[in-house]
C-alpha atoms as a PDB file:
ATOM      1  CA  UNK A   1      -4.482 -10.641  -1.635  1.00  0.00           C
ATOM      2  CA  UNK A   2      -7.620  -9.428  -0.157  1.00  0.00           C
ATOM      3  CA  UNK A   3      -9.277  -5.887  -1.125  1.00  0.00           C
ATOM      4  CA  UNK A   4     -10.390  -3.500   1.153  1.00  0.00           C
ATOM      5  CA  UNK A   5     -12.165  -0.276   1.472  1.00  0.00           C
ATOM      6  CA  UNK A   6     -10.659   2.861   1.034  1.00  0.00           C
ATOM      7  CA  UNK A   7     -11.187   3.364   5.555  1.00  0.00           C
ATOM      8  CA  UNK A   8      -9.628   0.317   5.787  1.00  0.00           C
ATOM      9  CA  UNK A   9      -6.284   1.203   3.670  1.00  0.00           C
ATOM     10  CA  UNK A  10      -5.987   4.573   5.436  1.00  0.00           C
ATOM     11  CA  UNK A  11      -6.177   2.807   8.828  1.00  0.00           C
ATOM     12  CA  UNK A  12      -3.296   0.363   8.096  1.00  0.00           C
ATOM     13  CA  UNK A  13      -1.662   3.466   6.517  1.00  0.00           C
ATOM     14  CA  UNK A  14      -2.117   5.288  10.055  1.00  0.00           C
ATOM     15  CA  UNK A  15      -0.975   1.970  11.812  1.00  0.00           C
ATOM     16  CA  UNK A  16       2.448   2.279  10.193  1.00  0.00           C
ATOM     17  CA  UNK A  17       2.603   6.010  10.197  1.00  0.00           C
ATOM     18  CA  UNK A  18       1.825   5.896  14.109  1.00  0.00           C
ATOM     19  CA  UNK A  19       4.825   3.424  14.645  1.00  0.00           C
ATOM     20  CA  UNK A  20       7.433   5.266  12.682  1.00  0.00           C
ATOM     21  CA  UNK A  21       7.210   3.605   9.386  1.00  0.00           C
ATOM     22  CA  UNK A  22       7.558   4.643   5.862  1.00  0.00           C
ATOM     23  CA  UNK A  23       4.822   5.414   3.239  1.00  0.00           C
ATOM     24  CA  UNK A  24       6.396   4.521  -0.488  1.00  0.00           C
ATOM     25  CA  UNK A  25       3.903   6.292  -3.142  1.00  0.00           C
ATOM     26  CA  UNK A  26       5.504   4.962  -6.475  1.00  0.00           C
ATOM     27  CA  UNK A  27       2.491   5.394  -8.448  1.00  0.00           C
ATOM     28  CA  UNK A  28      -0.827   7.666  -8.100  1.00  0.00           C
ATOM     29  CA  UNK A  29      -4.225   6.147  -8.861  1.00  0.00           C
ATOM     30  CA  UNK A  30      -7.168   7.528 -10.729  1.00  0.00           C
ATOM     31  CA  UNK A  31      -9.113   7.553  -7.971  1.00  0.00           C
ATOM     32  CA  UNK A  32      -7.347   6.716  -4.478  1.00  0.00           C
ATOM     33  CA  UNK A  33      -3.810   4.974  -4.328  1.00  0.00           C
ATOM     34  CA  UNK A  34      -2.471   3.380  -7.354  1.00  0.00           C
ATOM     35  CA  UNK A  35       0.892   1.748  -5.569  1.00  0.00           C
ATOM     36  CA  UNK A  36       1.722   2.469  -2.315  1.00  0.00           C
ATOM     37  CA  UNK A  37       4.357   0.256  -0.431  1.00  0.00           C
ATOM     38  CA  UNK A  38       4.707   0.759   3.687  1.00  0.00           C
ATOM     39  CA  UNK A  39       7.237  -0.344   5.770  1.00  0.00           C
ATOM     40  CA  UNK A  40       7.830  -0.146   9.594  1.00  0.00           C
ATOM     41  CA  UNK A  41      10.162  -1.430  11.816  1.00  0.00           C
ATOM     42  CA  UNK A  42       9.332  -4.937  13.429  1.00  0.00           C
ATOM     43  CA  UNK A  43       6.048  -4.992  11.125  1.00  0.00           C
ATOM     44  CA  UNK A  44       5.192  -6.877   7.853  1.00  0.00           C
ATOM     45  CA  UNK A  45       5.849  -4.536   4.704  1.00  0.00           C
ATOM     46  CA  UNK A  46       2.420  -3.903   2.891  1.00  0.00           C
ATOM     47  CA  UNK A  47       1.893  -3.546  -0.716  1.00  0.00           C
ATOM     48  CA  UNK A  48      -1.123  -1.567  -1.896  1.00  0.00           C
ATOM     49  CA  UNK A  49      -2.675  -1.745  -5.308  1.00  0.00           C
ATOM     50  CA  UNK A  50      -5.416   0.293  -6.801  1.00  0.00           C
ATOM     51  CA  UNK A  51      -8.411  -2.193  -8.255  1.00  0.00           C
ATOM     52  CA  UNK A  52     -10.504  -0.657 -10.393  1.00  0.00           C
ATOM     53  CA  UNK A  53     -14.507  -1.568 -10.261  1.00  0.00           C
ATOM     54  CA  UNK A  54     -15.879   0.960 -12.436  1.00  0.00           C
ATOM     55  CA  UNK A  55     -15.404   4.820 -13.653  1.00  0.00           C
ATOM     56  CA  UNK A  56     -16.431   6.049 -10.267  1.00  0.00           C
ATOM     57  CA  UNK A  57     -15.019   3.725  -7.895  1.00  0.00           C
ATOM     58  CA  UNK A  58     -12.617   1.180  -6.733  1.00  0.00           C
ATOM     59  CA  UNK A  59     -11.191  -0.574  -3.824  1.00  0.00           C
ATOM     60  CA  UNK A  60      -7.644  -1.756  -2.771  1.00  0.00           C
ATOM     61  CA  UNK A  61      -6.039  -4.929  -2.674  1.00  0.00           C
ATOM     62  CA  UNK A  62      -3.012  -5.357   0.607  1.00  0.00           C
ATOM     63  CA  UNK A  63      -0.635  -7.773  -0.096  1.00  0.00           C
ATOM     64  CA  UNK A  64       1.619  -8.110   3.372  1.00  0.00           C
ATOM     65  CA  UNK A  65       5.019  -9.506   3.110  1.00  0.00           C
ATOM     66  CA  UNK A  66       7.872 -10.536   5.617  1.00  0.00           C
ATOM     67  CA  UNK A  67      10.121  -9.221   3.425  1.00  0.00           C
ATOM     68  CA  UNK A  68       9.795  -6.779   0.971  1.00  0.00           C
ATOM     69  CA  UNK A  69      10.054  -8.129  -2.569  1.00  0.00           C
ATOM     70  CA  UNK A  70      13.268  -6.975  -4.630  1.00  0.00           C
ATOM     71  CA  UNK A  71      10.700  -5.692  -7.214  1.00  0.00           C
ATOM     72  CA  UNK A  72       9.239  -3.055  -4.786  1.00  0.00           C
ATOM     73  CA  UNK A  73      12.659  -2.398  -3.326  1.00  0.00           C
ATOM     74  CA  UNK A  74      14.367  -1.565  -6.445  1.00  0.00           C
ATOM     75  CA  UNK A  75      11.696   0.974  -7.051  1.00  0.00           C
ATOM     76  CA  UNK A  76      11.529   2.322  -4.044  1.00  0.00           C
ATOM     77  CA  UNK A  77      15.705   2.636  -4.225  1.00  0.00           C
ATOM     78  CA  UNK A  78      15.074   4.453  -7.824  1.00  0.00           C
END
């Protein structure tokens, strides 16, 4: 896991967007994106987390998979 701005997540969010993927919001953050899981055809699935620094900000941590975990399936599915 590596965190990232939050110009960076909305990039790879608009990467997977602009190939006809799916955006998964399962939970919202305080500030920015608390879970977010985004999947596209013939592309790894990404798993953003909210990481919290302090009371006024925080970054994200992406977490790319070749397949998506059963974890973040099953609440996706629910």
């Amino acid at each position: 896991m590596k965190n990232y701005t939050l110009k960076q997540t909305q990039k790879l969010i608009d990467n997977y967007l602009s190939k006809d993927g799916e955006i998964h919001i399962l939970n919202e953050g305080s500030l920015v994106y608390g879970l977010v899981v985004a999947t596209a055809h013939n592309c790894k699935s990404a798993v953003i987390k909210e990481v919290f620094i302090n009371e006024w900000s925080s970054l994200q941590s992406i977490r790319l998979y070749n397949e998506l975990p059963k974890k973040y399936q099953t609440l996706i599915n629910n």
